[in-house]
Protein backbone atom coordinates (compact mmCIF):
# COMPACT_ATOMS: atom_id res chain seq x y z
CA UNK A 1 9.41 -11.23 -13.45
CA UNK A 2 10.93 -13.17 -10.79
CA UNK A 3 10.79 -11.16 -7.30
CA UNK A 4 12.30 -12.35 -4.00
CA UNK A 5 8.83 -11.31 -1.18
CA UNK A 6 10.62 -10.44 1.53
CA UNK A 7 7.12 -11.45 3.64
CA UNK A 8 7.42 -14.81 2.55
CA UNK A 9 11.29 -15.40 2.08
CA UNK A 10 10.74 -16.47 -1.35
CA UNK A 11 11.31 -15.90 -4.70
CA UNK A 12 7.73 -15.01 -6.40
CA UNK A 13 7.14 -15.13 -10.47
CA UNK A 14 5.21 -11.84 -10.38
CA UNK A 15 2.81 -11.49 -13.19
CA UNK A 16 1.26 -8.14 -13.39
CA UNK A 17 -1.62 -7.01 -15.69
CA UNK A 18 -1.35 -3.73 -17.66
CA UNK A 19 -0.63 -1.87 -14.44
CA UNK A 20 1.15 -1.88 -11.54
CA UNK A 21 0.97 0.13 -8.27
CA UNK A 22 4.14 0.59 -6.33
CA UNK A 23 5.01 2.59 -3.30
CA UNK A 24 8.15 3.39 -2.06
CA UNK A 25 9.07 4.93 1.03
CA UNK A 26 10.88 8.14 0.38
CA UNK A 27 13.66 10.22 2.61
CA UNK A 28 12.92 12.11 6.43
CA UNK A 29 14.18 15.79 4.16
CA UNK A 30 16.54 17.13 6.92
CA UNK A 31 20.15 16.71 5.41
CA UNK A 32 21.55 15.99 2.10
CA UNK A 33 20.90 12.43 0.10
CA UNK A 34 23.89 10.12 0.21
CA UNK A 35 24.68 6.99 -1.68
CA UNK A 36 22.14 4.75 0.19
CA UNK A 37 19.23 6.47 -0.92
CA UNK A 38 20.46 6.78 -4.08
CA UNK A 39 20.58 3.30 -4.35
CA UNK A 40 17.77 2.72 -3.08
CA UNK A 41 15.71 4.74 -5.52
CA UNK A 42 17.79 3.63 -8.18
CA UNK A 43 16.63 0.08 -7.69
CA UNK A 44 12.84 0.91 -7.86
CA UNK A 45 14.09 2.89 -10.88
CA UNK A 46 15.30 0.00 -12.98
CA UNK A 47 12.18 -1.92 -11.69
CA UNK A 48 9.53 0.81 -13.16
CA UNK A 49 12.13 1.05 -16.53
CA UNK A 50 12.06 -2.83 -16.71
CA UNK A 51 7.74 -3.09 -16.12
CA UNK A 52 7.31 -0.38 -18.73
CA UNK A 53 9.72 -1.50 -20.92
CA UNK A 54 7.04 -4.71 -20.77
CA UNK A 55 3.53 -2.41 -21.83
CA UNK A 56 2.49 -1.74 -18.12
CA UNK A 57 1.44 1.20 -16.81
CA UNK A 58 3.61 1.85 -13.54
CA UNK A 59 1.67 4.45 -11.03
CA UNK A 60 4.76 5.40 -9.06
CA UNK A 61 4.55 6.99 -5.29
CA UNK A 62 7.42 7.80 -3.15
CA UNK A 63 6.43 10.03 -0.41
CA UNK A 64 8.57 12.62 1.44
CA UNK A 65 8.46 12.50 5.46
CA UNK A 66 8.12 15.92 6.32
CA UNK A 67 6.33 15.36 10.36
CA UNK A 68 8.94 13.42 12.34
CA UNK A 69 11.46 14.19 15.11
CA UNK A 70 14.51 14.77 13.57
CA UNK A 71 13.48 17.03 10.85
CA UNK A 72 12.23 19.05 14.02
CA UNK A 73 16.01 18.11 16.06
CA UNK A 74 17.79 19.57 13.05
CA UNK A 75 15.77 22.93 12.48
CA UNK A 76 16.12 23.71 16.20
CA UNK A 77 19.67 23.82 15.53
CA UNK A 78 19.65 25.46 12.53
CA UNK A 79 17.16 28.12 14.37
CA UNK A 80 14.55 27.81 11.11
CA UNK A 81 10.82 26.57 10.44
CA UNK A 82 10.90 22.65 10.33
CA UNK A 83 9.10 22.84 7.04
CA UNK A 84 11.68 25.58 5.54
CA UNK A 85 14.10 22.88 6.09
CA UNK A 86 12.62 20.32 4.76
CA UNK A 87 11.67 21.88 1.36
CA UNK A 88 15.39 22.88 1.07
CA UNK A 89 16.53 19.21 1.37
CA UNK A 90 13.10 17.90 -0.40
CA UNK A 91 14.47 20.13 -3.37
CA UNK A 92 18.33 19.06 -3.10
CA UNK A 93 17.07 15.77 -2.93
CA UNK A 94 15.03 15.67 -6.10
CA UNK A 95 17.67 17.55 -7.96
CA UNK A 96 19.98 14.66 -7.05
CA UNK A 97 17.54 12.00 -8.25
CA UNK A 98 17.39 14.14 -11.34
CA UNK A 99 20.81 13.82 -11.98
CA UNK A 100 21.71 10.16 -11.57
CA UNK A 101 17.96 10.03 -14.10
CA UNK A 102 15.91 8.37 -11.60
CA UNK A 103 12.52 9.15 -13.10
CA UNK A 104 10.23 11.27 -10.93
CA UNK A 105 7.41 9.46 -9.15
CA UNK A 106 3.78 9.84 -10.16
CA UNK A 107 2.77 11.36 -6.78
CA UNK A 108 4.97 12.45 -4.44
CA UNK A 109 2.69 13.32 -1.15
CA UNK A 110 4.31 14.78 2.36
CA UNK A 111 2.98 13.88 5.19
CA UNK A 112 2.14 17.54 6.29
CA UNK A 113 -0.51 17.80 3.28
CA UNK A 114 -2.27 14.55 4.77
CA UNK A 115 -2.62 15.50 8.63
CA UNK A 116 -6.98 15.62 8.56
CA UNK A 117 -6.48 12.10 6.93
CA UNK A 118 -3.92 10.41 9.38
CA UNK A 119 -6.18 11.47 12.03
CA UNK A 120 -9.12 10.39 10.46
CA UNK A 121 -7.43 7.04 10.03
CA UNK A 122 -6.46 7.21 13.77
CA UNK A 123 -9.98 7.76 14.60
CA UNK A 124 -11.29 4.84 12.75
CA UNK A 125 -8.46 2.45 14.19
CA UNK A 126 -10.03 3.55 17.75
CA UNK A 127 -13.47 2.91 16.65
CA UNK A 128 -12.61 -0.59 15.23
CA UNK A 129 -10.86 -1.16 18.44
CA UNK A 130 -7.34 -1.69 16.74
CA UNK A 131 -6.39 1.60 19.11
CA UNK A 132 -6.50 2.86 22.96
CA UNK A 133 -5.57 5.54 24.71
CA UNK A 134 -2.45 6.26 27.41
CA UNK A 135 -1.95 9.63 29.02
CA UNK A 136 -3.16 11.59 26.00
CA UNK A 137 -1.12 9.50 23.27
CA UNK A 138 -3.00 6.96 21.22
CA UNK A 139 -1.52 3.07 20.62
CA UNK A 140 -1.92 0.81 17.96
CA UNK A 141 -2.75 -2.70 19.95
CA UNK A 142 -0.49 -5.13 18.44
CA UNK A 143 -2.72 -7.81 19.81
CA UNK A 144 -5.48 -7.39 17.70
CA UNK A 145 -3.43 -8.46 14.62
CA UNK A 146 -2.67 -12.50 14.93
CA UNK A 147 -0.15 -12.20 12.38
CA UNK A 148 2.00 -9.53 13.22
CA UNK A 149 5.50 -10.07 12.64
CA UNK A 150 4.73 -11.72 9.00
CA UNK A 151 6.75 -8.90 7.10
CA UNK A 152 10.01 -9.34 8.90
CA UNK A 153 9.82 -12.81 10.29
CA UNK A 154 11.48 -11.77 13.22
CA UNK A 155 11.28 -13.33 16.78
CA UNK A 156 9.42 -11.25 19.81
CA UNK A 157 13.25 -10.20 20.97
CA UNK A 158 14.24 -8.76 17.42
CA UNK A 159 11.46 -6.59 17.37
CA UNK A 160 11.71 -5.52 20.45
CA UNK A 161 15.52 -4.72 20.07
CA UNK A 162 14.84 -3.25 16.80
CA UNK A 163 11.59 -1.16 17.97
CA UNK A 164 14.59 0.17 21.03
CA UNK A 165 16.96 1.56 18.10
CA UNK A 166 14.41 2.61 15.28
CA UNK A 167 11.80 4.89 17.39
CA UNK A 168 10.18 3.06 19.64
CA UNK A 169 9.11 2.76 23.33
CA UNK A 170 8.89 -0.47 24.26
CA UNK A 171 9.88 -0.15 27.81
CA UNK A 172 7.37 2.55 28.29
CA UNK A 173 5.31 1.47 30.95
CA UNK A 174 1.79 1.19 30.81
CA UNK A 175 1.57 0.32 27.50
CA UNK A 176 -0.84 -2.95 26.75
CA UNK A 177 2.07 -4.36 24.95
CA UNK A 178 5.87 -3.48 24.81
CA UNK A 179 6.14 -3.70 20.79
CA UNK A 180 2.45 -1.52 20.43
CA UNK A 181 3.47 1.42 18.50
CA UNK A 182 2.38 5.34 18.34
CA UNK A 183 -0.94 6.30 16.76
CA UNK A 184 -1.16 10.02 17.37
CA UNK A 185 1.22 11.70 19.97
CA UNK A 186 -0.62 14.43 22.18
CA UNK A 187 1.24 17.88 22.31
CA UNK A 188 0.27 19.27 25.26
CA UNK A 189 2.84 22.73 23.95
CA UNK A 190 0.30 25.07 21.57
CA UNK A 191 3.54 26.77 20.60
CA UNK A 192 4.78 23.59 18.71
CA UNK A 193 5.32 24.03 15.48
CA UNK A 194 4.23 20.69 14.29
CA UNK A 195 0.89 20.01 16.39
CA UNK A 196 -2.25 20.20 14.62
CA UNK A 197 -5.82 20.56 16.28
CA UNK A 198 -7.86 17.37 14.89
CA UNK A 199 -10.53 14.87 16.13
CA UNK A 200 -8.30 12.77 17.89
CA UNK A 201 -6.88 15.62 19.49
CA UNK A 202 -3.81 18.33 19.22
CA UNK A 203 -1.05 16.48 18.10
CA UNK A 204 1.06 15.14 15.48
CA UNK A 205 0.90 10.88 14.12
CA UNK A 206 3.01 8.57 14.88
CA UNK A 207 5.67 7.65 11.77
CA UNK A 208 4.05 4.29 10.60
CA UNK A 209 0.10 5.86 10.02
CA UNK A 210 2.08 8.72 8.18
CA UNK A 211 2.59 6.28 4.98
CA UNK A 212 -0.52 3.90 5.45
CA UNK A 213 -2.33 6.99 4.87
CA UNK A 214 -0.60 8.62 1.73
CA UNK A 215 -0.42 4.96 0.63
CA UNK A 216 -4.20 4.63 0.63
CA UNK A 217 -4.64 8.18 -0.49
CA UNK A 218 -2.34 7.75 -3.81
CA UNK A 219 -2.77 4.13 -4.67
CA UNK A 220 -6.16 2.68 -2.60
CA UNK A 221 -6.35 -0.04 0.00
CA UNK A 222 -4.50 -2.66 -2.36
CA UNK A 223 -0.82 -2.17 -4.22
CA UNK A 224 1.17 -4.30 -6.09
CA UNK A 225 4.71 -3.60 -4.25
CA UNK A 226 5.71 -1.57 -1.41
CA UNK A 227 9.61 -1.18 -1.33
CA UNK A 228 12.05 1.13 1.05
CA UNK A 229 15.49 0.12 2.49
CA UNK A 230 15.90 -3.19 4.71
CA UNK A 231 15.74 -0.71 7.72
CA UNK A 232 12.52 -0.21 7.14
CA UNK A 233 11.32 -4.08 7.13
CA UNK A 234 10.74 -3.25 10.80
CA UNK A 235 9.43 -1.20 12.73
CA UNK A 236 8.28 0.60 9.77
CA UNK A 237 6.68 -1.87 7.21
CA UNK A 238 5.69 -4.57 9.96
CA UNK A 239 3.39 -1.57 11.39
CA UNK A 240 2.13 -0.46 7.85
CA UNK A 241 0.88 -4.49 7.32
CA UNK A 242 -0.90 -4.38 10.65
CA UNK A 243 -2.47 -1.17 10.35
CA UNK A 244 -3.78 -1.51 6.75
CA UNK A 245 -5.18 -5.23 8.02
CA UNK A 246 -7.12 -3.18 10.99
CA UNK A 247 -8.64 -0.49 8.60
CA UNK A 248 -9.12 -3.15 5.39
CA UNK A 249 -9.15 -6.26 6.98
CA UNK A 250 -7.71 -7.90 4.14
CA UNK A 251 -4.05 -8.14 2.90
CA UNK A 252 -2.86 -4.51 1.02
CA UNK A 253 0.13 -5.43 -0.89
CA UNK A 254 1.25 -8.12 -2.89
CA UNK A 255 4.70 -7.91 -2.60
CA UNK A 256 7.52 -6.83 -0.12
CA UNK A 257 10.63 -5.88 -1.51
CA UNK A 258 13.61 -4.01 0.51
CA UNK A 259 17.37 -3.35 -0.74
CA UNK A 260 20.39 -3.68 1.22
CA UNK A 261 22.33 -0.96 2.81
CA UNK A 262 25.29 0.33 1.10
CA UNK A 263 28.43 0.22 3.41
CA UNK A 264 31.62 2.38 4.20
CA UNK A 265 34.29 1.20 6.62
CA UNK A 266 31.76 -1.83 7.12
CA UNK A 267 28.97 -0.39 8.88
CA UNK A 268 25.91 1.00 6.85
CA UNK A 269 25.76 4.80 5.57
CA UNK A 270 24.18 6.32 8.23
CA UNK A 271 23.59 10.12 9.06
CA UNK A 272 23.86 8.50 13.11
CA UNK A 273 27.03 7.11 12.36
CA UNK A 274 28.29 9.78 9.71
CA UNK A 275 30.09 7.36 7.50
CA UNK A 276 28.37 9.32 4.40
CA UNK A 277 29.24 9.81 0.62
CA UNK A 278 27.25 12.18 -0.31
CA UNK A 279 25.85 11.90 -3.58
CA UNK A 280 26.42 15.66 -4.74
CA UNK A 281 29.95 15.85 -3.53
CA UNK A 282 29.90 12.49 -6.17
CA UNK A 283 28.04 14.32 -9.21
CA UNK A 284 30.58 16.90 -8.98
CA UNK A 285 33.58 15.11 -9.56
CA UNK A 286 32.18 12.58 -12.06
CA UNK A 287 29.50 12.13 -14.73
CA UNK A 288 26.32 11.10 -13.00
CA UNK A 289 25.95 8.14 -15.29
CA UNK A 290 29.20 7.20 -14.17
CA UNK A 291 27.81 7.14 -10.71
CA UNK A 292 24.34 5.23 -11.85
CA UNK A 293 26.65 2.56 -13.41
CA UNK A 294 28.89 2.13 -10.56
CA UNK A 295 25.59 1.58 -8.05
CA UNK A 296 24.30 -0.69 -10.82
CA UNK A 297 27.52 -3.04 -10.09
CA UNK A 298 25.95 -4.20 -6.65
CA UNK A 299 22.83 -6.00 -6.29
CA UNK A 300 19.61 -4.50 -4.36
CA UNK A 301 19.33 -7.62 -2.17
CA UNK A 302 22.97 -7.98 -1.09
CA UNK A 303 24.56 -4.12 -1.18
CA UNK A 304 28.28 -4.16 -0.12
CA UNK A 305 31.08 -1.39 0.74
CA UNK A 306 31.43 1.41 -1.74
CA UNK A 307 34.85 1.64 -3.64
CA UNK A 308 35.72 4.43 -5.39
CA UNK A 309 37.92 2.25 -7.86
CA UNK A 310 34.11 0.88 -9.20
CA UNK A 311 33.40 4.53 -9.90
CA UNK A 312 36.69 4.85 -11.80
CA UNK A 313 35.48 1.31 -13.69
CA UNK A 314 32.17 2.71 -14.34
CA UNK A 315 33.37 6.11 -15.63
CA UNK A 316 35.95 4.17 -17.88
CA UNK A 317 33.13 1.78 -19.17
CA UNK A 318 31.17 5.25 -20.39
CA UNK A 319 33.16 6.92 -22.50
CA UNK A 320 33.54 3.41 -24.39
CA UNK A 321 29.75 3.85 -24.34
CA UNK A 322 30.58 6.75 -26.02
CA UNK A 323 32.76 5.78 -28.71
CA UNK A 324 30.95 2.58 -29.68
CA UNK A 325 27.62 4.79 -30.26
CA UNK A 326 29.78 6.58 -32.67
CA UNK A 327 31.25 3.91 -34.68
CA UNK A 328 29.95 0.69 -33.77
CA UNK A 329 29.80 -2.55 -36.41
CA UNK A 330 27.43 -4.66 -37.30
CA UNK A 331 27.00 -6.99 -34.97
CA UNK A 332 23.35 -8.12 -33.73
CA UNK A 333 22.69 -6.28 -30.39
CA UNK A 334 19.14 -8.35 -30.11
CA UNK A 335 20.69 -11.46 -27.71
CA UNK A 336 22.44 -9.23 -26.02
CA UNK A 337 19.37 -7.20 -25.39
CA UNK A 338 17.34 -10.11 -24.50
CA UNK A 339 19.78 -11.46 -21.55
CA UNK A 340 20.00 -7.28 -20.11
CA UNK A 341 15.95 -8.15 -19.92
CA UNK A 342 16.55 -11.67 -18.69
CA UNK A 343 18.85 -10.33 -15.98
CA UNK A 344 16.55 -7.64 -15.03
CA UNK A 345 13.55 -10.40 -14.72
CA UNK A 346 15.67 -12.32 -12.39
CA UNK A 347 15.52 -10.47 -9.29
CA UNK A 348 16.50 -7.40 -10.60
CA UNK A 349 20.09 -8.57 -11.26
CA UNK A 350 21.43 -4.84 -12.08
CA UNK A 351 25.05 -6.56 -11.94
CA UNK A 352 24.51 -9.01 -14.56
CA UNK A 353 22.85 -6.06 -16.49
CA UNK A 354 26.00 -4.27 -16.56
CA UNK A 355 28.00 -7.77 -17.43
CA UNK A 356 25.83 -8.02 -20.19
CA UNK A 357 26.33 -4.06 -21.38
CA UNK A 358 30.06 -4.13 -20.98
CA UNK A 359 29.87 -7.13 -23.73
CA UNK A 360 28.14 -5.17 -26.02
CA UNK A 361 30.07 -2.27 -25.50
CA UNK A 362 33.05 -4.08 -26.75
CA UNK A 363 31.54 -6.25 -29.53
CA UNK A 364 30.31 -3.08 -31.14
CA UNK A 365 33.80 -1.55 -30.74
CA UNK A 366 35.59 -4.36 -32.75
CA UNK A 367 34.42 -3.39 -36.00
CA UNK A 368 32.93 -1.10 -38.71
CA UNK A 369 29.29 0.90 -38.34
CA UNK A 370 26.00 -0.06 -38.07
CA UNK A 371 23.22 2.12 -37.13
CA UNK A 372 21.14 -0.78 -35.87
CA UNK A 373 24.07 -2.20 -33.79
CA UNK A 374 23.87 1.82 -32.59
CA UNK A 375 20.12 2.00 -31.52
CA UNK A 376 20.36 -1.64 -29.79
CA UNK A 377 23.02 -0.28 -27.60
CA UNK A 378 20.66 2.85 -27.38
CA UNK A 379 18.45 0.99 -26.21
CA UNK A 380 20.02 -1.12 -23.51
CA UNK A 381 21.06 2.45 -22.35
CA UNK A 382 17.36 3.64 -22.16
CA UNK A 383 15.97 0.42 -20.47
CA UNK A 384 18.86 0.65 -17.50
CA UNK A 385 18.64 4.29 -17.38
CA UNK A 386 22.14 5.76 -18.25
CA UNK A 387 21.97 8.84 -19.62
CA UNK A 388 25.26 9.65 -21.87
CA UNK A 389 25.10 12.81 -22.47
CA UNK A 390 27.26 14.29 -25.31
């Protein structure tokens, strides 16, 4: 399978063994999914379909970030427990995944489960002298790791600008260096509701340690691929890679792999920005496979701006799904089978995929019946996940 690393800007020819360990970074549970993480899942979707369509195992984990600030911003407002909230949206969310037949992960840990853990990882990043102290909080010292800034490839002022917008302090004075990120933050409140009394203190972690540890926890020190949304290449993943080479010392994943955003009006789906389509207002005005299809049309590395017309396309392109499983002829579905795998191996082309499945839609339409023109179309259906329900 032919992967583009986003670590090394380059298109790798992955070979696995029999298994494969993958984790993705799930949703922050505090208001409904939209289209962009349905995408996003959806991608890592048709990658576990594709590697077990191949004989290997897949050991799936997608965690859910229950401990971070605006889960706690949007319960204030809501006057509720942070944790109420977030197993409301936790279960919305994984009722929408259900729906578009995004195939539940092997593990799916929350950060609040893992809290002895994170600190205990926190602890042994101080020991190892990857961590210091500041007025109660503890810092990860960016220093110590040479090659920091080998995930994203960005320059000293692009993290820095990013670390400004995507939770960080780097102006906070102080600190050994502006782009060293939050360990553990000391709550000095006993009344918080999301502080926990632990050897490096009464607190709650910082947002990067929060996967490191469920990472380690579910899948051990080295995975295969780690995957989440391009907003996530940094801060997020950049501070993963440096913690896991502080507590390992050695590199813990293989392969980097992040999808665009999906667009409206030309800026990306953002709860901030509130340019959403949400994905159950979508389920309830078309056929969820319609919906899988239509996010199929764009690819993971490129995105683009959602049009409703490629729902319309994609909900047209089913029912002749539907019709040609009924009385399809006999033509051979096998090459058209082997270039939806061919597709899939290059990059994860989901577009070509669909190409390739609107073809044999309408070669198996032409004509009289054959059951094994039928289960080759059945087939291609399985293998990119659409789910035509009767």
């Amino acid at each position: 399978m032919r992967l583009f690393n986003t670590a090394t800007k380059a298109y790798t020819n992955f070979e696995f063994s029999n298994k494969a360990l993958v984790y993705v970074c799930g949703i922050t549970p505090y208001d409904s999914a939209h289209l962009g993480h349905a995408f996003t899942f959806l991608t890592y979707d048709l990658l576990q379909r594709r590697l077990q369509d191949t004989g290997v195992a897949v050991r799936m984990v997608r965690n859910i970030t229950d401990v971070d600030e605006p889960i706690y911003v949007k319960a204030r407002e809501l006057d509720m427990h942070y944790l109420d909230l977030a197993e409301s949206e936790t279960t919305a969310f994984q009722r929408m995944m259900r729906a578009i037949n995004v195939q539940a992960p092997d593990a799916e840990p929350r950060c609040s489960e893992h809290i002895d853990l994170i600190a205990g990882m926190v602890e042994e990043l101080m020991n190892r002298g990857y961590g210091y102290e500041m007025e109660g909080d503890i810092y990860f010292d960016t220093a110590r790791v040479p090659e920091f800034g080998l995930v994203s490839g960005y320059s000293r002022h692009v993290m820095t600008e990013f670390a400004k917008r995507r939770g960080g302090d780097p102006e906070r004075v102080g600190k050994r260096n502006p782009l060293d990120f939050l360990l553990w933050r000391s709550i000095a409140d006993k009344s918080d509701p999301a502080a926990w009394d632990t050897v490096v203190g009464y607190g709650r972690p910082g947002w990067h340690i929060e996967c490191t540890a469920m990472s380690f926890a579910h899948l051990g020190p080295n995975i295969d691929i780690h995957g989440g949304g391009a907003d996530l290449i940094f801060p997020h993943h950049e501070c993963e890679n440096a913690q896991s080479a502080g507590l390992d010392e050695g590199p813990s994943v293989r392969h980097w792999m992040h999808t665009a955003p999906m667009l409206l009006g030309g800026e990306k789906m953002s709860k901030s920005i509130g340019n959403l389509v949400f994905l159950r207002d979508l389920v309830e005005r078309a056929d969820p496979a319609a919906v899988r299809i239509a996010l199929m049309a764009y690819h993971y590395r490129t995105g683009g701006e959602w049009r409703d017309d490629a729902l319309q396309g994609a909900g047209g392109l089913l029912e002749r799904i539907k019709h040609a499983l009924k009385q399809s002829n006999g033509a051979d579905p096998r090459p058209f089978l082997a270039r939806i795998r061919a597709a899939l191996d290059n990059d994860l082309d989901a577009p070509e995929a669909v190409r390739v499945l609107m073809e044999l839609t309408q070669t198996l339409l032409v004509g009289g019946s054959s059951a094994d023109a039928a289960a080759g179309l059945a087939e291609a259906l399985d293998l990119l996940g659409v789910d035509v329900a009767e």
